[in-house]
PDB file of N, CA and C in Angstrom:
ATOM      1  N   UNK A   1     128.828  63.259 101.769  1.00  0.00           N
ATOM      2  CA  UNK A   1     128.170  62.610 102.884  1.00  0.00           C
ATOM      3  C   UNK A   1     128.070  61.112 102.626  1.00  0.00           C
ATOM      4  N   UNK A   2     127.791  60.176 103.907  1.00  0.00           N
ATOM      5  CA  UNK A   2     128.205  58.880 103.985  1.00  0.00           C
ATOM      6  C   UNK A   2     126.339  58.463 104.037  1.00  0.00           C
ATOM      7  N   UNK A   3     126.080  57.731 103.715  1.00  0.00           N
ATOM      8  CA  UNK A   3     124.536  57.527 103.774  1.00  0.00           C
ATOM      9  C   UNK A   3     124.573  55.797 104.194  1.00  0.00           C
ATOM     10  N   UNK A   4     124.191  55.776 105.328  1.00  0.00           N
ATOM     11  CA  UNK A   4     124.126  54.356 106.361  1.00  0.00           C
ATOM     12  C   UNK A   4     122.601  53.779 106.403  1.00  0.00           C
ATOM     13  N   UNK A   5     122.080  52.765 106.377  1.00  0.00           N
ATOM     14  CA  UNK A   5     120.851  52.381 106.851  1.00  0.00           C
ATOM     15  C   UNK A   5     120.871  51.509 107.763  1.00  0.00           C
ATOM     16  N   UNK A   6     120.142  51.519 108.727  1.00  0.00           N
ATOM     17  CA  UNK A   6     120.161  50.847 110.093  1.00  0.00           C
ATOM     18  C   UNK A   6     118.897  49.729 110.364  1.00  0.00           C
ATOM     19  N   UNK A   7     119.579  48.351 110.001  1.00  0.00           N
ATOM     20  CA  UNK A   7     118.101  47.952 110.408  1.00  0.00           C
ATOM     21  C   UNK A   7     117.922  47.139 112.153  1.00  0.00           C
ATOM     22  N   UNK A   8     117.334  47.602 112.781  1.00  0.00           N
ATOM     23  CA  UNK A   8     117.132  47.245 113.635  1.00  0.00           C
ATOM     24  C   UNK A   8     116.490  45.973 114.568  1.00  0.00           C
ATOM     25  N   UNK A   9     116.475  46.146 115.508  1.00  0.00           N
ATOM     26  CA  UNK A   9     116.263  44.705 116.079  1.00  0.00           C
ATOM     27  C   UNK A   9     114.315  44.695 116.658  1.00  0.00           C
ATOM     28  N   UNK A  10     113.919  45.877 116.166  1.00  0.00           N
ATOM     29  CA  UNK A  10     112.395  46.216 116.266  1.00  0.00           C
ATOM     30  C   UNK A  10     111.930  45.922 115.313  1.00  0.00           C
ATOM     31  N   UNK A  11     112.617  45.506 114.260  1.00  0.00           N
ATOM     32  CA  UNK A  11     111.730  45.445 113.276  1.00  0.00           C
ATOM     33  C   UNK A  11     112.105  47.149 112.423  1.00  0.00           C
ATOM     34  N   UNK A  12     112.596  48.068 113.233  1.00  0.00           N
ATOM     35  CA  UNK A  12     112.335  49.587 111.732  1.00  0.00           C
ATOM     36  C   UNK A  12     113.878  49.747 111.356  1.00  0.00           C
ATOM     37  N   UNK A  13     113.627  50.526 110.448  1.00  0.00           N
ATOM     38  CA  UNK A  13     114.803  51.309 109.881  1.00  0.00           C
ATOM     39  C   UNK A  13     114.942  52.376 109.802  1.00  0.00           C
ATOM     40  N   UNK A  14     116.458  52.726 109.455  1.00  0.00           N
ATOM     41  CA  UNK A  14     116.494  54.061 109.957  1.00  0.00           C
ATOM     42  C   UNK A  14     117.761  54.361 108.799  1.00  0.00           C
ATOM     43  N   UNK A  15     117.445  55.954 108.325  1.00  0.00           N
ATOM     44  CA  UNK A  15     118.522  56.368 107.351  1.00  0.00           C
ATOM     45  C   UNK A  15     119.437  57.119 107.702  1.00  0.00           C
ATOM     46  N   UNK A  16     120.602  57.687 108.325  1.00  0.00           N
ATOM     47  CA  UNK A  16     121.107  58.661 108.599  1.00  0.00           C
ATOM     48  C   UNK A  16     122.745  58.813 107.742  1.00  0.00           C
ATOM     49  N   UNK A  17     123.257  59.799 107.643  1.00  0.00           N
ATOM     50  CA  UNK A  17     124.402  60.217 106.985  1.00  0.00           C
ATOM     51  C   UNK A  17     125.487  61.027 108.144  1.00  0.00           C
ATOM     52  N   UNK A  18     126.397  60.986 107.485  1.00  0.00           N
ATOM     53  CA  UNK A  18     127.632  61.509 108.604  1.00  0.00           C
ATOM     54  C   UNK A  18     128.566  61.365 107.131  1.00  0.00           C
ATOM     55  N   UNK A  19     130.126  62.240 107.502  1.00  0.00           N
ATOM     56  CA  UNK A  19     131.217  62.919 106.314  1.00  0.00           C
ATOM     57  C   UNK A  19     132.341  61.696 107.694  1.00  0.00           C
ATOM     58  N   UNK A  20     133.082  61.226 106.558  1.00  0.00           N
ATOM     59  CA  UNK A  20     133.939  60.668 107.232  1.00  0.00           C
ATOM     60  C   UNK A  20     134.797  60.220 108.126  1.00  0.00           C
ATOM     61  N   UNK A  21     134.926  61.552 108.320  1.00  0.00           N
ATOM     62  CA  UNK A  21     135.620  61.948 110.003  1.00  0.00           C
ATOM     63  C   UNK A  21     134.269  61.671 110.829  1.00  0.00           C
ATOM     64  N   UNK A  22     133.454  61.465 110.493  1.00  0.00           N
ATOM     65  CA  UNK A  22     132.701  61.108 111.784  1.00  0.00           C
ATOM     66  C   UNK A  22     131.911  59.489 111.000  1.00  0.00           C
ATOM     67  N   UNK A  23     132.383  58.928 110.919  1.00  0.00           N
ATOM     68  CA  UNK A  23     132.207  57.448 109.958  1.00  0.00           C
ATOM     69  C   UNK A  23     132.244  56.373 111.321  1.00  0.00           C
ATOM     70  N   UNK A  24     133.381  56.533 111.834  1.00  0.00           N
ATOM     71  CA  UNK A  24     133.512  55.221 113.203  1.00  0.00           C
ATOM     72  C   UNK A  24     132.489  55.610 114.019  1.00  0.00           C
ATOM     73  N   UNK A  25     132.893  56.917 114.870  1.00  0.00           N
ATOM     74  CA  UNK A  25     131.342  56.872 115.791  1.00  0.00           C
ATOM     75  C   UNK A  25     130.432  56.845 115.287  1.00  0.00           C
ATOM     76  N   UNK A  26     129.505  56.747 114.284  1.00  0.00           N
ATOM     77  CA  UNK A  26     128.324  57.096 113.773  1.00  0.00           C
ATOM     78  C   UNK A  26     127.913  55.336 113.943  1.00  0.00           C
ATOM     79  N   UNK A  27     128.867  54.683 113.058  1.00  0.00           N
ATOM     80  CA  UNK A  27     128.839  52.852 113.255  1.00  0.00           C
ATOM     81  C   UNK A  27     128.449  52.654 114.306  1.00  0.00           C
ATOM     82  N   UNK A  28     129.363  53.346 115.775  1.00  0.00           N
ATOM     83  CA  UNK A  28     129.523  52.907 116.444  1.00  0.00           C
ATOM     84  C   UNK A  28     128.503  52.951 117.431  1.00  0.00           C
ATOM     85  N   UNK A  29     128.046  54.154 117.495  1.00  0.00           N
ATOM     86  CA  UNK A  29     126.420  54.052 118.122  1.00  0.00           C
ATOM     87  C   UNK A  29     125.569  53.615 117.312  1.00  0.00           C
ATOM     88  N   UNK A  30     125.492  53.573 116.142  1.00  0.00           N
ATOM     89  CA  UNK A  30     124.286  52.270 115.490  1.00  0.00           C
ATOM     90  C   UNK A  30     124.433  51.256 115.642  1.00  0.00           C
ATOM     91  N   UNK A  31     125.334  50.419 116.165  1.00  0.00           N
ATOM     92  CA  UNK A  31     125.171  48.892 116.508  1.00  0.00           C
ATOM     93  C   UNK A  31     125.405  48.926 117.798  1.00  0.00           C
ATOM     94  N   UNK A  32     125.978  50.443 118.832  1.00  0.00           N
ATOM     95  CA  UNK A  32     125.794  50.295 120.170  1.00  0.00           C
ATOM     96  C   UNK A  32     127.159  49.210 120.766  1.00  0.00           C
ATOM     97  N   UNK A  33     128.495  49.732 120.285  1.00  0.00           N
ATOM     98  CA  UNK A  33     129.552  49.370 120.724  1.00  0.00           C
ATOM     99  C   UNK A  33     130.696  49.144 119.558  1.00  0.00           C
ATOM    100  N   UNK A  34     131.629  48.840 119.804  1.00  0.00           N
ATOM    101  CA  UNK A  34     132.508  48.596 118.502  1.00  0.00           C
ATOM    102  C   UNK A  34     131.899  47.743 117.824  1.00  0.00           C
ATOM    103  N   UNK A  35     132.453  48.182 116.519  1.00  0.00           N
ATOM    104  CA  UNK A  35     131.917  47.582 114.912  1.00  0.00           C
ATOM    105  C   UNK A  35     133.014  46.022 114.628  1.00  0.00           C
ATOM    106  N   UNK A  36     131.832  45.171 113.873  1.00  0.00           N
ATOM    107  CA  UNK A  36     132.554  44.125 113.464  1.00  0.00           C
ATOM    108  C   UNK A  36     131.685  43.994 111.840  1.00  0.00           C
ATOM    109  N   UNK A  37     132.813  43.676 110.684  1.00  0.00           N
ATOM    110  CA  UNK A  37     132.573  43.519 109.552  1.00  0.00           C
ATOM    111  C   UNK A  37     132.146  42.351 109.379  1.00  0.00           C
ATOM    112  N   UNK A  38     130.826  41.599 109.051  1.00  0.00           N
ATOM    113  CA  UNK A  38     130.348  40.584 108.745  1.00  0.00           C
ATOM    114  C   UNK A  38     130.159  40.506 106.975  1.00  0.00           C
ATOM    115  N   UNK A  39     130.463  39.226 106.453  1.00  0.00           N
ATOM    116  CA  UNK A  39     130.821  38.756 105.198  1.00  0.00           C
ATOM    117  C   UNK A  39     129.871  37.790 104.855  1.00  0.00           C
ATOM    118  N   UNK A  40     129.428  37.853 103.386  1.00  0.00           N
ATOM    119  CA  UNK A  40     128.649  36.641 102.775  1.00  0.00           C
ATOM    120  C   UNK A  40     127.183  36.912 102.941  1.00  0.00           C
ATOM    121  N   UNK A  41     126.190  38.211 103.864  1.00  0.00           N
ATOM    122  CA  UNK A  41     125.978  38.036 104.180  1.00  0.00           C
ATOM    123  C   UNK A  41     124.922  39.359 103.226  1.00  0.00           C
ATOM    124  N   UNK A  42     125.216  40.270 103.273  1.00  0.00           N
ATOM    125  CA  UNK A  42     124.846  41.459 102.352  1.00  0.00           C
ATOM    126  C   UNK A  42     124.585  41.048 101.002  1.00  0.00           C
ATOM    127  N   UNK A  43     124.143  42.390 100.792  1.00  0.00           N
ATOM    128  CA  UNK A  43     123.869  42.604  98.880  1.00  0.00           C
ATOM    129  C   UNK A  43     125.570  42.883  98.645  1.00  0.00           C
ATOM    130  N   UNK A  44     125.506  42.699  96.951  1.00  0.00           N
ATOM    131  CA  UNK A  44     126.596  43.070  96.540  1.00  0.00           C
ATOM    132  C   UNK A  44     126.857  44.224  96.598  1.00  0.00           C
ATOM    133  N   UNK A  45     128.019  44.671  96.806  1.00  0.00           N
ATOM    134  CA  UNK A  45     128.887  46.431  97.023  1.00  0.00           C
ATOM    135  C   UNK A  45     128.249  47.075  97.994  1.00  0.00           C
ATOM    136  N   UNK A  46     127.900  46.045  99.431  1.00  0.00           N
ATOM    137  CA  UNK A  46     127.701  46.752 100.740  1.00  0.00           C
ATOM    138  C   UNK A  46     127.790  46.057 101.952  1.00  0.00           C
ATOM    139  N   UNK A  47     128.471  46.436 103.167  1.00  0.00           N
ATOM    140  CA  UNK A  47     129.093  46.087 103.845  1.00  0.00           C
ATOM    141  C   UNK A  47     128.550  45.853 105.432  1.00  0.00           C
ATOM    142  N   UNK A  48     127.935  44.714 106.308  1.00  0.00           N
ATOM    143  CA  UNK A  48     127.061  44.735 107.522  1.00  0.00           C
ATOM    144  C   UNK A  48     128.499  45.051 108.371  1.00  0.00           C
ATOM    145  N   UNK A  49     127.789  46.095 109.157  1.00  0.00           N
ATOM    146  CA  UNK A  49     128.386  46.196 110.320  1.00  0.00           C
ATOM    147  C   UNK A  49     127.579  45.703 111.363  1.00  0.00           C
ATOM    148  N   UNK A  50     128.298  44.697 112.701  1.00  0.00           N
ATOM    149  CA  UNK A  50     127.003  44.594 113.904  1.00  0.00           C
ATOM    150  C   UNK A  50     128.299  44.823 115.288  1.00  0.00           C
ATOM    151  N   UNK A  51     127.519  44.594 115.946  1.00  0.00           N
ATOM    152  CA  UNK A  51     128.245  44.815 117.399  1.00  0.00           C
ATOM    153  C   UNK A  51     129.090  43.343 117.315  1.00  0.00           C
ATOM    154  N   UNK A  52     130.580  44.091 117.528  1.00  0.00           N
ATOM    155  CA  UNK A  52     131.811  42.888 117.817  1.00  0.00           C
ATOM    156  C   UNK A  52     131.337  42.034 119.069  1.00  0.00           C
ATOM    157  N   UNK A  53     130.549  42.459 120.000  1.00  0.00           N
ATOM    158  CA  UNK A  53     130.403  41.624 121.146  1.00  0.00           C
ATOM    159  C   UNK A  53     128.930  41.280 121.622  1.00  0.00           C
ATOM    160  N   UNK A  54     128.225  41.218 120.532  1.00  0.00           N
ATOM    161  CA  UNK A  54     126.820  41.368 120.218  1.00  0.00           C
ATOM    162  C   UNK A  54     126.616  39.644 120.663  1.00  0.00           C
ATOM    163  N   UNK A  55     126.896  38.767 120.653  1.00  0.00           N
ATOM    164  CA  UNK A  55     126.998  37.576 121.288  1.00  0.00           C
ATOM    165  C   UNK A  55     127.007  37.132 122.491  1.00  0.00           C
ATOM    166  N   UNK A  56     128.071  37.839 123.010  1.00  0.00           N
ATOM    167  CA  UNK A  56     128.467  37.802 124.341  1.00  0.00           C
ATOM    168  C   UNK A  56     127.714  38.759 125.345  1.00  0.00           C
ATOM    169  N   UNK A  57     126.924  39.574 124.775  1.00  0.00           N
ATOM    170  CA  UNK A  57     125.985  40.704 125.838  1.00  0.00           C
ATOM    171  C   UNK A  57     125.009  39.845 125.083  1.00  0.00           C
ATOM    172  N   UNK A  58     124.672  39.567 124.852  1.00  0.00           N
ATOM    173  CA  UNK A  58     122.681  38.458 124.414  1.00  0.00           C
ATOM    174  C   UNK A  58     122.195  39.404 123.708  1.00  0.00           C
ATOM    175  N   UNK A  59     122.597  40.174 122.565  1.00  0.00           N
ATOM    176  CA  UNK A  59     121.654  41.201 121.541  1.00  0.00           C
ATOM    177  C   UNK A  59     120.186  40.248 121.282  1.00  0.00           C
ATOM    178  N   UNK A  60     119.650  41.127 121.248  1.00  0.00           N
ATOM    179  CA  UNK A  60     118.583  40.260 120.367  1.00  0.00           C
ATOM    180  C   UNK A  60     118.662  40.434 119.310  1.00  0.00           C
ATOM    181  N   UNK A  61     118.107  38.749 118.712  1.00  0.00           N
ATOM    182  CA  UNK A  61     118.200  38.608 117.263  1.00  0.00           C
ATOM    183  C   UNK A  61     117.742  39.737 115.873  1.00  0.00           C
ATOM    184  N   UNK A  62     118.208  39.780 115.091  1.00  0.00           N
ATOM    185  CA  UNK A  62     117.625  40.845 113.947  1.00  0.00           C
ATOM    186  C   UNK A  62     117.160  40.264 112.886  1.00  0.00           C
ATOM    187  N   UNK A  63     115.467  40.808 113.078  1.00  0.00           N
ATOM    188  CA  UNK A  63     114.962  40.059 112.132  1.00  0.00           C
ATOM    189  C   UNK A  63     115.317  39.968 110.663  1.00  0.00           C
ATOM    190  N   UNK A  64     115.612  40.891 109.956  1.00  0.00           N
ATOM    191  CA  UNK A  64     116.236  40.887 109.099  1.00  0.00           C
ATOM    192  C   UNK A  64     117.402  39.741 108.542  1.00  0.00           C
ATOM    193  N   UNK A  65     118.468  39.677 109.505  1.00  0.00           N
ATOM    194  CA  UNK A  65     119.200  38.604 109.369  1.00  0.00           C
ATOM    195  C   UNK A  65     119.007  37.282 110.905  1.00  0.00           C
ATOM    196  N   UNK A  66     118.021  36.954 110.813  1.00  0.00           N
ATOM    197  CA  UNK A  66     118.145  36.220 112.340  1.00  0.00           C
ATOM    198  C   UNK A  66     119.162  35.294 112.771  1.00  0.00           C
ATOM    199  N   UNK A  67     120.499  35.412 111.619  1.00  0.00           N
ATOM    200  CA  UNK A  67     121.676  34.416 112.511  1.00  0.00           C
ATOM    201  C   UNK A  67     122.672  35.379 112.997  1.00  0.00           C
ATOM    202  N   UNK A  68     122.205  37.002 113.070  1.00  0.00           N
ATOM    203  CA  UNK A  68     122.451  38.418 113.394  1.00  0.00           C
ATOM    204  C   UNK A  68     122.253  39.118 114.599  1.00  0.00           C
ATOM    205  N   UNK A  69     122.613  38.985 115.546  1.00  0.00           N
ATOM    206  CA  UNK A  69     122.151  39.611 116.914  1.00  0.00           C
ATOM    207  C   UNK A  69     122.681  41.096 117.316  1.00  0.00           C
ATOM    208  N   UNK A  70     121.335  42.099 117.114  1.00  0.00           N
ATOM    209  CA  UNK A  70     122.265  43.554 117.387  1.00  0.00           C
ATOM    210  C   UNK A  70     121.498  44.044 116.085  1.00  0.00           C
ATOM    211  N   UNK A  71     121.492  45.416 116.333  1.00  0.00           N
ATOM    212  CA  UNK A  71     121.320  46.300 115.152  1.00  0.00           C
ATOM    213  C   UNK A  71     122.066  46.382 114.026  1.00  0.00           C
ATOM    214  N   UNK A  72     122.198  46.242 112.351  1.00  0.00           N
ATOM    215  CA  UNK A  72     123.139  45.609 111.141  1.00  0.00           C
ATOM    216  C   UNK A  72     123.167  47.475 110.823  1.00  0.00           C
ATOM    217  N   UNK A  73     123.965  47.727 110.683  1.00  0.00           N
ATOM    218  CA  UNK A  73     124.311  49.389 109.698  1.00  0.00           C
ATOM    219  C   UNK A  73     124.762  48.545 108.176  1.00  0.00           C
ATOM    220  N   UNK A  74     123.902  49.275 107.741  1.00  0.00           N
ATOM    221  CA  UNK A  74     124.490  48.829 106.403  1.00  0.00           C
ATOM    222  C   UNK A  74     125.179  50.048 105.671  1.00  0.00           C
ATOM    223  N   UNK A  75     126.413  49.884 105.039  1.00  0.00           N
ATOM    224  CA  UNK A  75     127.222  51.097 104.103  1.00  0.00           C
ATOM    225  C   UNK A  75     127.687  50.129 102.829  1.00  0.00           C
ATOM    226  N   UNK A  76     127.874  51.303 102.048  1.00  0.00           N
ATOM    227  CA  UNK A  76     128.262  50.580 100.522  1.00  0.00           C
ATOM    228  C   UNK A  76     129.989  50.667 100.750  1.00  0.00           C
ATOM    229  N   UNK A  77     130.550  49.373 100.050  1.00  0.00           N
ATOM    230  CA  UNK A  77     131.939  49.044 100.159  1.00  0.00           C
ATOM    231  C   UNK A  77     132.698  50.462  99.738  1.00  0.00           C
ATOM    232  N   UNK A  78     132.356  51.269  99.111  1.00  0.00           N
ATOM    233  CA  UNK A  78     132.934  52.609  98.701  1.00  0.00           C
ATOM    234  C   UNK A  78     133.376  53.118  99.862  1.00  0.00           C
ATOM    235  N   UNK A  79     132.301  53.433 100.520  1.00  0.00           N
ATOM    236  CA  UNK A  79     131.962  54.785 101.359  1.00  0.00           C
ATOM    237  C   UNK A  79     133.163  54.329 102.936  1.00  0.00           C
ATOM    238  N   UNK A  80     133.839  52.618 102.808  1.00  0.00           N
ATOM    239  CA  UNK A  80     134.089  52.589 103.951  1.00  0.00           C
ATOM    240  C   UNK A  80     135.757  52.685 103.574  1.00  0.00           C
ATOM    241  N   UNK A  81     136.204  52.562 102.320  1.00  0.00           N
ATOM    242  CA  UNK A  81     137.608  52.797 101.789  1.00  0.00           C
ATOM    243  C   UNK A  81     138.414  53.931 102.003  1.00  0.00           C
TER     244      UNK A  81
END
């Protein structure tokens, strides 16, 4: 199993898991549209996913990362190879 944490644009988080074959949609409704890989930006050996068009629809900001708009899934660089 794939173990994702979701931090959100409320302020909570959220833990959920999914097996590979179900790896894209799982991203893909946690940031609520196709996935875009953001860099520089994480801990070491893990990987932000946010909404590719999270800009262009006005996400709101995430507190967590506030130069981040949209819900961040976080996965470890392993789990996405």
């Amino acid at each position: 199993m794939i173990n994702i944490a979701i931090l959100k644009t409320d302020g909570s988080t959220e833990k959920i898991q999914c097996t590979t074959d179900e790896r894209l949609k799982t991203l893909q409704d946690a940031v609520g549209g196709y996935i875009e890989i953001v860099s520089g930006v994480c801990p070491p050996d893990y990987l932000c996913i946010v909404n590719e068009d999270g800009q262009r629809l006005q996400l709101e900001p995430n507190p967590y990362l506030p130069n981040i708009v949209g819900n961040i899934a976080l996965i470890k660089v392993e789990d996405m190879e």
